[in-house]
PDB file of N, CA and C in Angstrom:
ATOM      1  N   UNK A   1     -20.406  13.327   1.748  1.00  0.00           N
ATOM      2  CA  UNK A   1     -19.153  13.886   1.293  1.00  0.00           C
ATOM      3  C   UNK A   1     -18.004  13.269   2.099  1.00  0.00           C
ATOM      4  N   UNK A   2     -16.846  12.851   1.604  1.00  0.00           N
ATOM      5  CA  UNK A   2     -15.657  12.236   2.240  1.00  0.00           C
ATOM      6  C   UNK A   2     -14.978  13.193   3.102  1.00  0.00           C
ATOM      7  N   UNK A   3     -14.409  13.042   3.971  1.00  0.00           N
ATOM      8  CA  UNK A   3     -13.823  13.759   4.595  1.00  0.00           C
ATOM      9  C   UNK A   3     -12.327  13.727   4.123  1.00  0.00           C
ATOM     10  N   UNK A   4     -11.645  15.089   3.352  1.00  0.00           N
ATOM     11  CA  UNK A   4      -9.922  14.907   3.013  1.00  0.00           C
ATOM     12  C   UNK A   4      -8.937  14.756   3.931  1.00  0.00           C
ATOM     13  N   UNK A   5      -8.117  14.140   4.250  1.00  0.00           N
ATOM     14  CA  UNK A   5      -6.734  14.098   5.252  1.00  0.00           C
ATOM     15  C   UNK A   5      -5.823  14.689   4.416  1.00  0.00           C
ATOM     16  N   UNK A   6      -5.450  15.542   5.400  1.00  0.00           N
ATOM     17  CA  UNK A   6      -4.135  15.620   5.090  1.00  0.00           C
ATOM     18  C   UNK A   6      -2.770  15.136   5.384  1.00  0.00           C
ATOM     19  N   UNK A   7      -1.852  15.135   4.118  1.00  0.00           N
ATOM     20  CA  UNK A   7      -1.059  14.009   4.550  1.00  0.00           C
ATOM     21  C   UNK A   7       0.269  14.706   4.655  1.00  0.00           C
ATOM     22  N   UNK A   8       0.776  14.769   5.609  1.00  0.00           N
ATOM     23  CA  UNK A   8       2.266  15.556   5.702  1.00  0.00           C
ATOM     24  C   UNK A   8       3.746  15.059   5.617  1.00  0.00           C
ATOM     25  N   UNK A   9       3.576  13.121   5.473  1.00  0.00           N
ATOM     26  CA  UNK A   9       4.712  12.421   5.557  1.00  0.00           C
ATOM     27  C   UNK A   9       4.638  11.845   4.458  1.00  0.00           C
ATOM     28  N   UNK A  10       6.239  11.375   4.197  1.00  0.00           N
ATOM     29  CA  UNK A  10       6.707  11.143   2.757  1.00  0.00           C
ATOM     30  C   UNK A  10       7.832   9.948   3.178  1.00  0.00           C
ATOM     31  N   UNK A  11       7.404   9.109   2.588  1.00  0.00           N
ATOM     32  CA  UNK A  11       7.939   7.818   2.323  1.00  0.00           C
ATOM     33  C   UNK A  11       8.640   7.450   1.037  1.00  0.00           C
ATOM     34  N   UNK A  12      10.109   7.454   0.716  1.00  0.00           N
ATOM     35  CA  UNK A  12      10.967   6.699  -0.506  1.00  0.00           C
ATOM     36  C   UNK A  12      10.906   5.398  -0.908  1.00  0.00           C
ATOM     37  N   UNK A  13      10.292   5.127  -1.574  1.00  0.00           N
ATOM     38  CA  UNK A  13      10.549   3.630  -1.870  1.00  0.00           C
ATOM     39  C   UNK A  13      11.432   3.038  -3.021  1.00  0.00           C
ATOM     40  N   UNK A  14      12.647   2.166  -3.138  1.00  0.00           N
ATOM     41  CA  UNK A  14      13.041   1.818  -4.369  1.00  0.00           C
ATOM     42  C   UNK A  14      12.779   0.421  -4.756  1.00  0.00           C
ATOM     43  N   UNK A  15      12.959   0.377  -6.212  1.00  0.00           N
ATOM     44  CA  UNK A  15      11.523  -0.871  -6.375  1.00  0.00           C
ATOM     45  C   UNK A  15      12.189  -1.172  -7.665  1.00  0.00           C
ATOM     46  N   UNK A  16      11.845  -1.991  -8.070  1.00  0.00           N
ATOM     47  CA  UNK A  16      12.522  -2.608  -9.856  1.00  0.00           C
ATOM     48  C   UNK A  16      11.617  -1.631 -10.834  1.00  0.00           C
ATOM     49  N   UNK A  17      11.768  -1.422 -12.330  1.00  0.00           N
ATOM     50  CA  UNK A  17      11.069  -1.198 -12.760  1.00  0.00           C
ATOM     51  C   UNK A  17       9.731  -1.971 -13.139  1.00  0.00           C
ATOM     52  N   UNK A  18      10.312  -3.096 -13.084  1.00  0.00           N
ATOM     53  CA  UNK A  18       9.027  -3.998 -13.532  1.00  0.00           C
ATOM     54  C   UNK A  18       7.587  -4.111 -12.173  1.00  0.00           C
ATOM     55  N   UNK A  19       8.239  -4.092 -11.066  1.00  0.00           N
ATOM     56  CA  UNK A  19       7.419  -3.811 -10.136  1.00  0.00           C
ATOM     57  C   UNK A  19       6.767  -2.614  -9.672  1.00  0.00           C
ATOM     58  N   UNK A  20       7.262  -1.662 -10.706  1.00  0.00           N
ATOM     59  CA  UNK A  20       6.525  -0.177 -10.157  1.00  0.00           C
ATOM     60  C   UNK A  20       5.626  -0.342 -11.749  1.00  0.00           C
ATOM     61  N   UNK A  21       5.832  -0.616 -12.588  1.00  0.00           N
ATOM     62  CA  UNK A  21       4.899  -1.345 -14.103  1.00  0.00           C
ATOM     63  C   UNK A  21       3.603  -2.381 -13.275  1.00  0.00           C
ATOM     64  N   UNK A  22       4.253  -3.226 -12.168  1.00  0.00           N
ATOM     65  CA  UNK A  22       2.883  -3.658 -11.957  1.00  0.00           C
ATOM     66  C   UNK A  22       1.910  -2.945 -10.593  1.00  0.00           C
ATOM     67  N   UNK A  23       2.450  -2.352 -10.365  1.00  0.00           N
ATOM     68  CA  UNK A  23       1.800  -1.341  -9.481  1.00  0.00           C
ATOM     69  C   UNK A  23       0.683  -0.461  -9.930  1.00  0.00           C
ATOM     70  N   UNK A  24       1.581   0.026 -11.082  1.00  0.00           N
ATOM     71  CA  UNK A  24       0.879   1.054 -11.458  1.00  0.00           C
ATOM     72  C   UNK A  24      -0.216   0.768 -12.316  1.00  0.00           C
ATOM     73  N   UNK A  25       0.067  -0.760 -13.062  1.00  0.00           N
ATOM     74  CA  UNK A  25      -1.106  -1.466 -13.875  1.00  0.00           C
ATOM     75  C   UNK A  25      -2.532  -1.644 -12.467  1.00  0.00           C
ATOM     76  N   UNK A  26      -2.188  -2.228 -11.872  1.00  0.00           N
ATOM     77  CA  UNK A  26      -2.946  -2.313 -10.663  1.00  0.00           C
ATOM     78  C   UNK A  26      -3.569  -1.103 -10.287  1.00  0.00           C
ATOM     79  N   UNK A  27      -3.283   0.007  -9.927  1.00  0.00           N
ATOM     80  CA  UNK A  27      -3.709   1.138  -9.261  1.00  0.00           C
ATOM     81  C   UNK A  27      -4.341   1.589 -10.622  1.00  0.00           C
ATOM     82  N   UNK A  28      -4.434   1.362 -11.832  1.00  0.00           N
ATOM     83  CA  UNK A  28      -4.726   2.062 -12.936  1.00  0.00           C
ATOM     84  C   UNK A  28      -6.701   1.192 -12.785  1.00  0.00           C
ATOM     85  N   UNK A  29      -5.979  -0.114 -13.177  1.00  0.00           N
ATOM     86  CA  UNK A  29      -7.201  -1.143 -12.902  1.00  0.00           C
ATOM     87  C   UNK A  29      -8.736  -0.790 -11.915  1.00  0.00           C
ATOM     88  N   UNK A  30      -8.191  -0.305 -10.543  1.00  0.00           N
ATOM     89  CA  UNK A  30      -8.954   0.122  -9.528  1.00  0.00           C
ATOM     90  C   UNK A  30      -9.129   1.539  -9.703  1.00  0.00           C
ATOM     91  N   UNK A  31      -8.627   2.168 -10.570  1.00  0.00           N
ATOM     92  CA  UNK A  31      -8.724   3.891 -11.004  1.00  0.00           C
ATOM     93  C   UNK A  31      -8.748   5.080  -9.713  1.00  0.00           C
ATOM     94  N   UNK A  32      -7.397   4.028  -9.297  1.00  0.00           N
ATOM     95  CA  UNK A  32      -6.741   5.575  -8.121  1.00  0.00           C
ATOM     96  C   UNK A  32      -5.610   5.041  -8.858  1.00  0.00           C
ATOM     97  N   UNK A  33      -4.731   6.161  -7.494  1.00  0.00           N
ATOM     98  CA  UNK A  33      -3.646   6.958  -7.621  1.00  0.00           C
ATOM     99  C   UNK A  33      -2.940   6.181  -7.308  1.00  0.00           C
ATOM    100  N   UNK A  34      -1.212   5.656  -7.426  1.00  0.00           N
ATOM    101  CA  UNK A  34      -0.409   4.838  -7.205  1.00  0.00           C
ATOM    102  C   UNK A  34      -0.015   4.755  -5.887  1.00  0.00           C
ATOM    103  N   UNK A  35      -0.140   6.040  -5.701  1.00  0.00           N
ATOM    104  CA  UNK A  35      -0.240   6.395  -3.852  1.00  0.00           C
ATOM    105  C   UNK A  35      -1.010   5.773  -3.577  1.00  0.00           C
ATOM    106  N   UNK A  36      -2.154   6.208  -3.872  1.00  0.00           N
ATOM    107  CA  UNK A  36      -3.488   5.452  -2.790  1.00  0.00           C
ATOM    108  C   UNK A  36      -3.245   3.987  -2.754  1.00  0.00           C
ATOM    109  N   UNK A  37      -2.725   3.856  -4.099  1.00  0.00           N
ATOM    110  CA  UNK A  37      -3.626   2.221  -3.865  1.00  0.00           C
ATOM    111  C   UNK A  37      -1.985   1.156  -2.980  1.00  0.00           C
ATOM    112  N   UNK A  38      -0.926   1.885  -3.533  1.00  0.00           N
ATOM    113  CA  UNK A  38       0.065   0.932  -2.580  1.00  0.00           C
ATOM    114  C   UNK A  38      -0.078   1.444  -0.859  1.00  0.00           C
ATOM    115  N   UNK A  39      -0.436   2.756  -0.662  1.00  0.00           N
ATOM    116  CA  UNK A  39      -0.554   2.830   1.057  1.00  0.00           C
ATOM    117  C   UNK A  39      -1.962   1.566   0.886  1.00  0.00           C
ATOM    118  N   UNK A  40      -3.109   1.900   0.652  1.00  0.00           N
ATOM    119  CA  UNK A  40      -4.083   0.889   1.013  1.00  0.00           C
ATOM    120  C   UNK A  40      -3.524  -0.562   1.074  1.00  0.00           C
ATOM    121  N   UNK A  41      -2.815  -0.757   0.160  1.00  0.00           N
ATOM    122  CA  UNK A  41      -2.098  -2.304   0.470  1.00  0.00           C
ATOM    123  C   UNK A  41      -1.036  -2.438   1.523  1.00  0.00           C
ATOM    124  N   UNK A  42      -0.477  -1.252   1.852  1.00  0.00           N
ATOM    125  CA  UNK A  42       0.617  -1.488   2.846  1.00  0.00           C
ATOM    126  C   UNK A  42      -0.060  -1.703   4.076  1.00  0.00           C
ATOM    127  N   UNK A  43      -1.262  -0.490   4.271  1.00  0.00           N
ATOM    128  CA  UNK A  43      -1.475  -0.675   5.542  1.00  0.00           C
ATOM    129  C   UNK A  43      -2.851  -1.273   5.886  1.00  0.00           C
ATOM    130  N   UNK A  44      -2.831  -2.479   5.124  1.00  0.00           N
ATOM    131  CA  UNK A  44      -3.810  -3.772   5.174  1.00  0.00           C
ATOM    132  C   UNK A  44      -3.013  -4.869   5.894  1.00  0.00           C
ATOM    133  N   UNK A  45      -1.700  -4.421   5.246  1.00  0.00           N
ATOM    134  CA  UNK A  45      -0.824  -5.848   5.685  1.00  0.00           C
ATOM    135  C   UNK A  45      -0.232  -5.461   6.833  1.00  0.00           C
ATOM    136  N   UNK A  46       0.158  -3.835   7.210  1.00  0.00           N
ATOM    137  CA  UNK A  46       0.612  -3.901   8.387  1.00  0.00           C
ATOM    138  C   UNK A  46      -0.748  -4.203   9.683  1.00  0.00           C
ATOM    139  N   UNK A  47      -1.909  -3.527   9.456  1.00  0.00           N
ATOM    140  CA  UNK A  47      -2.787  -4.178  10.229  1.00  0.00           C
ATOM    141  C   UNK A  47      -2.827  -5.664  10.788  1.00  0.00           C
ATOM    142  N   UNK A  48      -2.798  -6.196   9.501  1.00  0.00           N
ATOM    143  CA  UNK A  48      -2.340  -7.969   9.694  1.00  0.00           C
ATOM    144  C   UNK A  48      -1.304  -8.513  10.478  1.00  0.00           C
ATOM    145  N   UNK A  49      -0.289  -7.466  10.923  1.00  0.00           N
ATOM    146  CA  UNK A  49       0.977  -8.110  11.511  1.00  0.00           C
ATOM    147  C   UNK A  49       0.675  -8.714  12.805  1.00  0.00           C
ATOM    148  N   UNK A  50       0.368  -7.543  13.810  1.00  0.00           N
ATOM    149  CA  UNK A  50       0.242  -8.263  14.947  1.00  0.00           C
ATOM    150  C   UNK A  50      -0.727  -9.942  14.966  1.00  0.00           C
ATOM    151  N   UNK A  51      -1.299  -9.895  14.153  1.00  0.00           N
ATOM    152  CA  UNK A  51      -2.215 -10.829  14.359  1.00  0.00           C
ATOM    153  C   UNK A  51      -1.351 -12.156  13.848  1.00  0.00           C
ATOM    154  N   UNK A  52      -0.806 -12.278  12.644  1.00  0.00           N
ATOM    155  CA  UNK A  52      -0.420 -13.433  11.863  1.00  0.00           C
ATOM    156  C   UNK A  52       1.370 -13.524  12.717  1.00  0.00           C
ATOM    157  N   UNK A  53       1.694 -12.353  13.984  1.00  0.00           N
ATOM    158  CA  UNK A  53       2.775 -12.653  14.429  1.00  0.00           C
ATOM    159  C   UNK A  53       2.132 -13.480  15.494  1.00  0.00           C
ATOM    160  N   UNK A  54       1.081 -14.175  16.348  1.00  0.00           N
ATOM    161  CA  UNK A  54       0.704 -13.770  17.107  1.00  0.00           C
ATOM    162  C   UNK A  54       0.072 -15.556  17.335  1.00  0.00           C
ATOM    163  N   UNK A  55       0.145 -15.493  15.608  1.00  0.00           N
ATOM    164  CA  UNK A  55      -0.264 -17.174  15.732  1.00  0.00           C
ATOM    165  C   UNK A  55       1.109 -17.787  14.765  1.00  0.00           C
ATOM    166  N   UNK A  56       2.203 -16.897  14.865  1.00  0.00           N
ATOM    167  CA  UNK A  56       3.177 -17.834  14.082  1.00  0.00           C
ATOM    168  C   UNK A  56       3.433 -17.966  12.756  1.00  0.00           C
ATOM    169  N   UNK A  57       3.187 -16.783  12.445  1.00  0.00           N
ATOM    170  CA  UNK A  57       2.961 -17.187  10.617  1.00  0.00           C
ATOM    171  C   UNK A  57       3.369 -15.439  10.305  1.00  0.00           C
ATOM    172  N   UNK A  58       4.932 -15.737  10.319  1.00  0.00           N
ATOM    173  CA  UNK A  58       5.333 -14.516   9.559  1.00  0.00           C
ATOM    174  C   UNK A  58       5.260 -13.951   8.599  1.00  0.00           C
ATOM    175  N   UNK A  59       4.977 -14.674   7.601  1.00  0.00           N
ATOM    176  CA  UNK A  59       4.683 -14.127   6.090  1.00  0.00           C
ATOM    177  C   UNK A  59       3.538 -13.345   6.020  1.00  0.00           C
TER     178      UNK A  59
END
């Protein structure tokens, strides 16, 4: 059984429409939630930071 978190913080984001259309095509694709699936991508890439700052490669 998964263990639930609870989540108490709330983040605004403003975004084009066409980019919240491909978001949500995406998160539909993988069959979560638009939440889930853009935090899972955010905080893949913030994981990545220190590292890709670290050898020079900001992007």
């Amino acid at each position: 059984m998964t263990a639930r978190i609870t989540r108490t913080e709330k983040l605004d984001l403003r975004l084009t429409g066409e980019a919240k259309h491909t978001l949500a095509a995406a998160a539909q694709a993988q069959r979560r939630s638009l939440s889930e699936c853009v935090l899972e991508s955010a905080l893949g890439r913030a994981e990545e930071a220190p590292e890709r700052l670290s050898k020079g490669l900001a992007r």
